[in-house]
Protein backbone atom coordinates (compact mmCIF):
# COMPACT_ATOMS: atom_id res chain seq x y z
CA UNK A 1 0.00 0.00 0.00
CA UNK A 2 1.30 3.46 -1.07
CA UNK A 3 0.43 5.96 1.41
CA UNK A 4 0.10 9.74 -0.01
CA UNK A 5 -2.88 11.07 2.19
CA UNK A 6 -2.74 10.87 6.17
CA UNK A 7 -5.48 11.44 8.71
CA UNK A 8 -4.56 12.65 12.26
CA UNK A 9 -7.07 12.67 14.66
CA UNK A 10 -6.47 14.99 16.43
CA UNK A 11 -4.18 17.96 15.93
CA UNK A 12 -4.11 18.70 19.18
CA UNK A 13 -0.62 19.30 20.74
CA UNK A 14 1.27 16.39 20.04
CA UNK A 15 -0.89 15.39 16.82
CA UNK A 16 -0.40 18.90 15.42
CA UNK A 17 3.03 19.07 15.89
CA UNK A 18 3.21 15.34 14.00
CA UNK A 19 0.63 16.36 11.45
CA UNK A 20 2.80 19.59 10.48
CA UNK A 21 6.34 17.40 10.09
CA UNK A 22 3.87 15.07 8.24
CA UNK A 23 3.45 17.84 5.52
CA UNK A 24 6.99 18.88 5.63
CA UNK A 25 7.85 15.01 4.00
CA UNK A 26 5.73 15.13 1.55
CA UNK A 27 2.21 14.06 2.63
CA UNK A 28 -0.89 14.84 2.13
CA UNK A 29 -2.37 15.81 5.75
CA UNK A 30 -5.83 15.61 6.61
CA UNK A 31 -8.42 15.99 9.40
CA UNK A 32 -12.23 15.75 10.83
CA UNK A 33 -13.48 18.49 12.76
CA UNK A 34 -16.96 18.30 12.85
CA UNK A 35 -17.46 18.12 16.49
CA UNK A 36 -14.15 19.50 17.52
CA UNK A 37 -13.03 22.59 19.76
CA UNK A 38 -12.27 26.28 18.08
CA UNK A 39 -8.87 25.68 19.89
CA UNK A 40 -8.29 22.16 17.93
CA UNK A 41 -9.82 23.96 14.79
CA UNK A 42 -7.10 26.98 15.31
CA UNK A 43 -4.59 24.18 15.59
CA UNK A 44 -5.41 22.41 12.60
CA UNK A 45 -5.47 26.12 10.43
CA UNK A 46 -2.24 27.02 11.32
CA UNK A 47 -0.87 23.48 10.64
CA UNK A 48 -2.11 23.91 6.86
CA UNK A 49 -4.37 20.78 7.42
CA UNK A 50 -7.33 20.25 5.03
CA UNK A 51 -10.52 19.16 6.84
CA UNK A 52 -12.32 16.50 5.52
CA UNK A 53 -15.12 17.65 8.29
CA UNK A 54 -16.87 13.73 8.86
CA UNK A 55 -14.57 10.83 10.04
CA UNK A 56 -16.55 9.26 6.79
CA UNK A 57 -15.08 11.18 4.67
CA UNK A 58 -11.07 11.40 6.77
CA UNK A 59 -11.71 7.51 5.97
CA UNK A 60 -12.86 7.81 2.33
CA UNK A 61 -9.64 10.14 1.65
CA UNK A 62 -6.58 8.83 2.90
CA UNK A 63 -5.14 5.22 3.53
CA UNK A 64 -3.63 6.16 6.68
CA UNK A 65 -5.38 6.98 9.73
CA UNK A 66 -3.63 7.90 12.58
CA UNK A 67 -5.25 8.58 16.02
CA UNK A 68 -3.54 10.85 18.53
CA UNK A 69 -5.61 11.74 21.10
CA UNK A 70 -6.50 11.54 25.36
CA UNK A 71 -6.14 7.46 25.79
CA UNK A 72 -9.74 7.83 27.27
CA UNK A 73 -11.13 8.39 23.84
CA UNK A 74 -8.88 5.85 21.68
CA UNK A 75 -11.40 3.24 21.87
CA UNK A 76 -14.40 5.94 20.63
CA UNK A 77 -11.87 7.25 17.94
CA UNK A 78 -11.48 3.43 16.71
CA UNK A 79 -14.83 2.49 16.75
CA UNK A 80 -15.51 5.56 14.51
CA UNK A 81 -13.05 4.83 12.09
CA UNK A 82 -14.12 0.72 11.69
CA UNK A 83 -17.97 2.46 11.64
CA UNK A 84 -16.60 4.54 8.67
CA UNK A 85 -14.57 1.81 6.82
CA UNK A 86 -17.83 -0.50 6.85
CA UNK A 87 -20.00 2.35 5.19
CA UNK A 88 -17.67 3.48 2.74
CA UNK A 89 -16.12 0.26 2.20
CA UNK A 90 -13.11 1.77 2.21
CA UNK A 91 -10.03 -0.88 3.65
CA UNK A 92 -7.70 1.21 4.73
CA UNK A 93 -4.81 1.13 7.30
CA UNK A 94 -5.42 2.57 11.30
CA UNK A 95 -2.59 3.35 13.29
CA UNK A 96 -3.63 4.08 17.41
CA UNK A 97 -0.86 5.71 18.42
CA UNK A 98 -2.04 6.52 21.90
CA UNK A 99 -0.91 5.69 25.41
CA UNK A 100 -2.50 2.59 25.92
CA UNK A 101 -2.50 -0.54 27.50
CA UNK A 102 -1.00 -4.19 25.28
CA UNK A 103 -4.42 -5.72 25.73
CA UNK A 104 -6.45 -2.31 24.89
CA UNK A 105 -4.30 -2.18 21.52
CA UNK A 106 -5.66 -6.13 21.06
CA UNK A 107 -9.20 -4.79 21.13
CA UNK A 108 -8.74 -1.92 19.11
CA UNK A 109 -6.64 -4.15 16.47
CA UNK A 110 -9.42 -7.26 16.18
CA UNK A 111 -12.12 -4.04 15.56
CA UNK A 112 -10.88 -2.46 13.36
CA UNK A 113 -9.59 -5.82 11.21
CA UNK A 114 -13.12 -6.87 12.05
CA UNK A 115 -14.12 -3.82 9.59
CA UNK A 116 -11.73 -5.24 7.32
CA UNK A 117 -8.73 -2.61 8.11
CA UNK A 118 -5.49 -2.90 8.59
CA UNK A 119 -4.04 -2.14 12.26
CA UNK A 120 -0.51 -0.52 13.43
CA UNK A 121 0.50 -0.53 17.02
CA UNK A 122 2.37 2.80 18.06
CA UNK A 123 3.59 4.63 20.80
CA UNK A 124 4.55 8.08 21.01
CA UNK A 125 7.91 8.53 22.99
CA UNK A 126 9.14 12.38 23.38
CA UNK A 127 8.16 15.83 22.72
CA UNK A 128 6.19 17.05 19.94
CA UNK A 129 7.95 17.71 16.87
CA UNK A 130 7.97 21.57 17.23
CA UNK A 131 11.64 22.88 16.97
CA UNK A 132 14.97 20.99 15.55
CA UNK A 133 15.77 19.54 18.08
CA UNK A 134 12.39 17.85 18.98
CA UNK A 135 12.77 14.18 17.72
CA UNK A 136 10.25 12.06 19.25
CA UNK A 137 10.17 8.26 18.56
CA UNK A 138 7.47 6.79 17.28
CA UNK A 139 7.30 3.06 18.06
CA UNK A 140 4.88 0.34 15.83
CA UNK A 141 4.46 -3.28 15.92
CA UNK A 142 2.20 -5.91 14.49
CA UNK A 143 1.75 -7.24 10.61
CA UNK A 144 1.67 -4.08 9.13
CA UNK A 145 3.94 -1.96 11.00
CA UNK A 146 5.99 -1.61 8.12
CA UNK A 147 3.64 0.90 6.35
CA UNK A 148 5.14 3.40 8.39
CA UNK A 149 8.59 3.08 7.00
CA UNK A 150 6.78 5.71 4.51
CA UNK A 151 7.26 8.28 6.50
CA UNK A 152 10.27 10.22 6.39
CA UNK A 153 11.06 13.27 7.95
CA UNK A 154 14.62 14.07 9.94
CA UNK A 155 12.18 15.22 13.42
CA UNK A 156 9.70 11.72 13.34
CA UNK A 157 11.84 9.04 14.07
CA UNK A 158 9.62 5.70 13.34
CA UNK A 159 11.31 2.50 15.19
CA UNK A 160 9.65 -0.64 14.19
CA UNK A 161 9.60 -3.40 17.03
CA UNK A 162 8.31 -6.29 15.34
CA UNK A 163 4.57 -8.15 14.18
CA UNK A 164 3.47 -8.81 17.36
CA UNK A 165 0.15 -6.59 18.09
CA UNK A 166 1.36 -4.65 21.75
CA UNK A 167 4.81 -4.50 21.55
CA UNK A 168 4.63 -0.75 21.05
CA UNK A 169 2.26 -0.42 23.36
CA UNK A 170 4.09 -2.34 26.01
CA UNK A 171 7.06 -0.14 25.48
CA UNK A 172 5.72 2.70 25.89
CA UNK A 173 3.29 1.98 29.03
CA UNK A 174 6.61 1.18 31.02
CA UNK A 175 8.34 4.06 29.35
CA UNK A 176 5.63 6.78 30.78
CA UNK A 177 5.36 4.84 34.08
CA UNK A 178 8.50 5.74 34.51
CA UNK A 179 8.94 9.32 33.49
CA UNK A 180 4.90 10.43 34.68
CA UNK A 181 4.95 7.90 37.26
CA UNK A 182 8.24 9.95 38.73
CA UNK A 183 6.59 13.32 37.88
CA UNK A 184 3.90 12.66 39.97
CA UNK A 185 6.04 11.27 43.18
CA UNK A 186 8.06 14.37 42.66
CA UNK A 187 5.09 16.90 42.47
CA UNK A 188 3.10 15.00 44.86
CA UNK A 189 6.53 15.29 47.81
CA UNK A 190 7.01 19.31 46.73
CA UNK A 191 3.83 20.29 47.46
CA UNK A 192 3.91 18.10 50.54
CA UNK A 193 7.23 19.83 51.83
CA UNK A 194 5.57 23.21 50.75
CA UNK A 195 2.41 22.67 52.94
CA UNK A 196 4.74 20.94 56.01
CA UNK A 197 6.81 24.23 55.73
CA UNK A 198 10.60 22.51 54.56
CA UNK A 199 10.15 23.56 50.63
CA UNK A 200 13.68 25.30 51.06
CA UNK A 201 15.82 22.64 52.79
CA UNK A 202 14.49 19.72 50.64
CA UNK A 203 15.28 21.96 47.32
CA UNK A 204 18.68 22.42 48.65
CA UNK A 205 19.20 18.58 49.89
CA UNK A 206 17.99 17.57 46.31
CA UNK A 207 20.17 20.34 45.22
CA UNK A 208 22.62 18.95 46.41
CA UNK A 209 22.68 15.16 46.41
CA UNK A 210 20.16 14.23 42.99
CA UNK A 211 20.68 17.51 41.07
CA UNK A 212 20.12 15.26 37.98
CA UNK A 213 17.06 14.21 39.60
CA UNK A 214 15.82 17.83 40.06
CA UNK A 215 16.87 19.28 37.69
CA UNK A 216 14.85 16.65 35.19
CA UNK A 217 11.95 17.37 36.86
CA UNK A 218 12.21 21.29 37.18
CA UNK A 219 12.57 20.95 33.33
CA UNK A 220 9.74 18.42 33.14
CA UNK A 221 6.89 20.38 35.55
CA UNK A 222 5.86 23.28 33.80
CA UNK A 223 4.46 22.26 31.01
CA UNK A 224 2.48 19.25 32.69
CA UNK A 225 -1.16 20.62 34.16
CA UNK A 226 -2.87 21.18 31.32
CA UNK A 227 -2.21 17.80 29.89
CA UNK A 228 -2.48 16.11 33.60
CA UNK A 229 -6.00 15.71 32.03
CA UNK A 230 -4.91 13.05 29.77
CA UNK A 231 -2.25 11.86 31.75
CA UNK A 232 -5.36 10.41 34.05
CA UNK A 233 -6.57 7.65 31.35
CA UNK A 234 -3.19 6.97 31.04
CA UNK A 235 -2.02 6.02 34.53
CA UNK A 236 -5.40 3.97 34.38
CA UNK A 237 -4.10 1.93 31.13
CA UNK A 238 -0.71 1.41 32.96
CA UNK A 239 -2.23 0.07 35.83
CA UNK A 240 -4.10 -2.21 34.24
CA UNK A 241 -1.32 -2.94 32.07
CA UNK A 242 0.61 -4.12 35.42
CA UNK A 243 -2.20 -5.90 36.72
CA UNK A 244 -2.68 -8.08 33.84
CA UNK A 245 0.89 -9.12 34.52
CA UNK A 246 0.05 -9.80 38.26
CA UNK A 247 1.64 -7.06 39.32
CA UNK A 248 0.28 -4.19 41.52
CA UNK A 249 -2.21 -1.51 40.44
CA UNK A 250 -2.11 1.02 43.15
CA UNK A 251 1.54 2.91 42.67
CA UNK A 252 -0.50 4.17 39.16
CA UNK A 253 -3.97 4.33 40.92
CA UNK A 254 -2.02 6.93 43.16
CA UNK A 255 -0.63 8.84 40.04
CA UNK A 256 -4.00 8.96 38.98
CA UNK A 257 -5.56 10.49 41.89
CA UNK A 258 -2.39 12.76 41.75
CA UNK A 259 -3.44 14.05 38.00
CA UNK A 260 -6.77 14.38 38.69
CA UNK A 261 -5.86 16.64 41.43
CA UNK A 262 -3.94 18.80 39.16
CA UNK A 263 -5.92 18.68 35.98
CA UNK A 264 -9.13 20.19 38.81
CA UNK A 265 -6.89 23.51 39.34
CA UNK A 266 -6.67 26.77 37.43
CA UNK A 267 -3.28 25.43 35.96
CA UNK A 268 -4.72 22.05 35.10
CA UNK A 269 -7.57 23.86 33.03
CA UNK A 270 -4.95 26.23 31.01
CA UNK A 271 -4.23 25.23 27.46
CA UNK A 272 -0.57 24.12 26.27
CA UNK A 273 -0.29 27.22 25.15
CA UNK A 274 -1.33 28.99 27.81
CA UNK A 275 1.56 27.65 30.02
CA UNK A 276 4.11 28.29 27.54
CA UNK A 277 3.52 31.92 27.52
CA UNK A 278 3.32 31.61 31.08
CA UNK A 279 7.07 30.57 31.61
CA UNK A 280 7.01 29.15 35.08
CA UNK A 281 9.62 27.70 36.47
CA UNK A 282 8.96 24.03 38.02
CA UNK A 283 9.11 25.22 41.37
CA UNK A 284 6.74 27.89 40.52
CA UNK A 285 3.89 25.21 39.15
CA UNK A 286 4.52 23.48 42.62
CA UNK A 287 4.28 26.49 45.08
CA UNK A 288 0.61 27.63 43.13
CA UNK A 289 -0.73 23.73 43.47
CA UNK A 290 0.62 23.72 47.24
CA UNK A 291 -0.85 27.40 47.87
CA UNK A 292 -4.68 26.53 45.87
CA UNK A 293 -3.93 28.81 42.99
């Protein structure tokens, strides 16, 4: 299969950012945005996308869809797409590239080959693809991974795993444990020493003895509240991911209580944007979620 046109759903932050480099190589970018946000909308204009409006029509254009969106909705997203390819009789390929769990990706694979599709694996690892130096790795796996050796551009870096339908979702369910899993320990013990009234000698301790560790995370902070939202659905799929496996649930059930708490506050409702042109500083983010702002 020769893939020229590409549907993202949805160019939201990260899927904007991919859907932009998408264009850069070559490809014909598309969307559906009946339904969607002005802000998405915005997003999508000043990427250049074309909007085919229905996800009937996203499906009867391209023969690649590829869904980037909060893990709560991936299942929706994929049942709209299979819907689609049975009324238009279109076959073409799906790619959920969201943060979800090895089994979830199962389900989502055996409905949309159900519809007669063909199913890719992925896993976003990184930032979005914004400036030069923003390379994030997309991971794929199962029979048809391959279809994204198409895409070419210097910032997307595609890594194929292998046919096995999870392997990219595996990957990155124990990357994000690790690096949101942390972020929400560390958040989570700041605003703790904030509110016990030692902020000042624990940022000098860590300072002093994990300076890698804090510094990481005073890089990482700011720009997490507004998408703690997300980050909720997917500390659910890695617990379940871990459970399935017979391991425990409840270190992720406690990052998810931890991003809900955020994603409630003024900084968890701001947009991406919003916090960029904000510039706080980690410690900053911390001190407003310890102090109720």
């Amino acid at each position: 299969m020769q893939i020229k046109n590409i549907g993202v759903v949805s160019p939201g932050d990260m899927g904007q950012a991919i859907a932009g480099r998408l264009k850069e190589s070559g490809m014909n970018v598309h969307t559906a945005l009946d339904g969607r946000s002005e802000r998405t909308r915005s997003l999508a204009r000043a990427a250049g996308l074309t909007d085919c409006g229905s996800m009937e029509k996203l499906v009867a254009t391209c023969e690649l869809v590829i869904s980037v969106i909060n893990p709560g909705e991936a299942l929706s997203v994929a049942r709209q797409v299979a819907a689609a390819m049975k009324k238009t009789g279109r076959k073409i390929a799906f790619a959920d590239l969201n943060a979800v769990s090895p089994q979830t990706a199962r389900d989502t694979a055996a409905m949309i080959r159900e519809a007669g599709g063909l199913f890719i694996d992925g896993g976003i690892i990184g930032p979005p693809p914004r400036g030069e130096k923003d390379k994030p790795r997309i991971y794929v796996s199962g029979p048809d991974a391959y279809l994204f050796e198409q895409i070419n551009h210097p910032n997307i870096l595609v890594r194929v795993m292998s046919e096995r339908i999870g392997d990219a979702s595996g990957i990155k369910m124990c990357y994000a444990a690790m690096t949101k899993g942390t972020t929400a320990l560390a958040v989570e013990l700041l605003v703790a020493a904030r509110r016990l009234g030692v902020e000042q000698a624990l940022e000098k301790e860590l300072r002093d003895s994990r300076s890698d560790v804090f510094d990481w995370q005073m890089k990482n902070i700011p720009s997490m509240p507004p998408k703690a939202y997300r980050w909720v659905p997917e500390m659910q799929e890695i617990a379940k991911t871990f459970g399935e496996l017979g391991m425990t649930r409840r270190i992720f059930e406690g990052a998810t209580d931890m991003y809900e708490f955020i994603a409630s506050t003024p900084l968890g409702k701001e947009s991406p944007e919003q916090a960029r042109k904000a510039g706080r500083s980690g410690l900053d983010v911390t001190r407003d979620l310890a102090d109720g702002k």
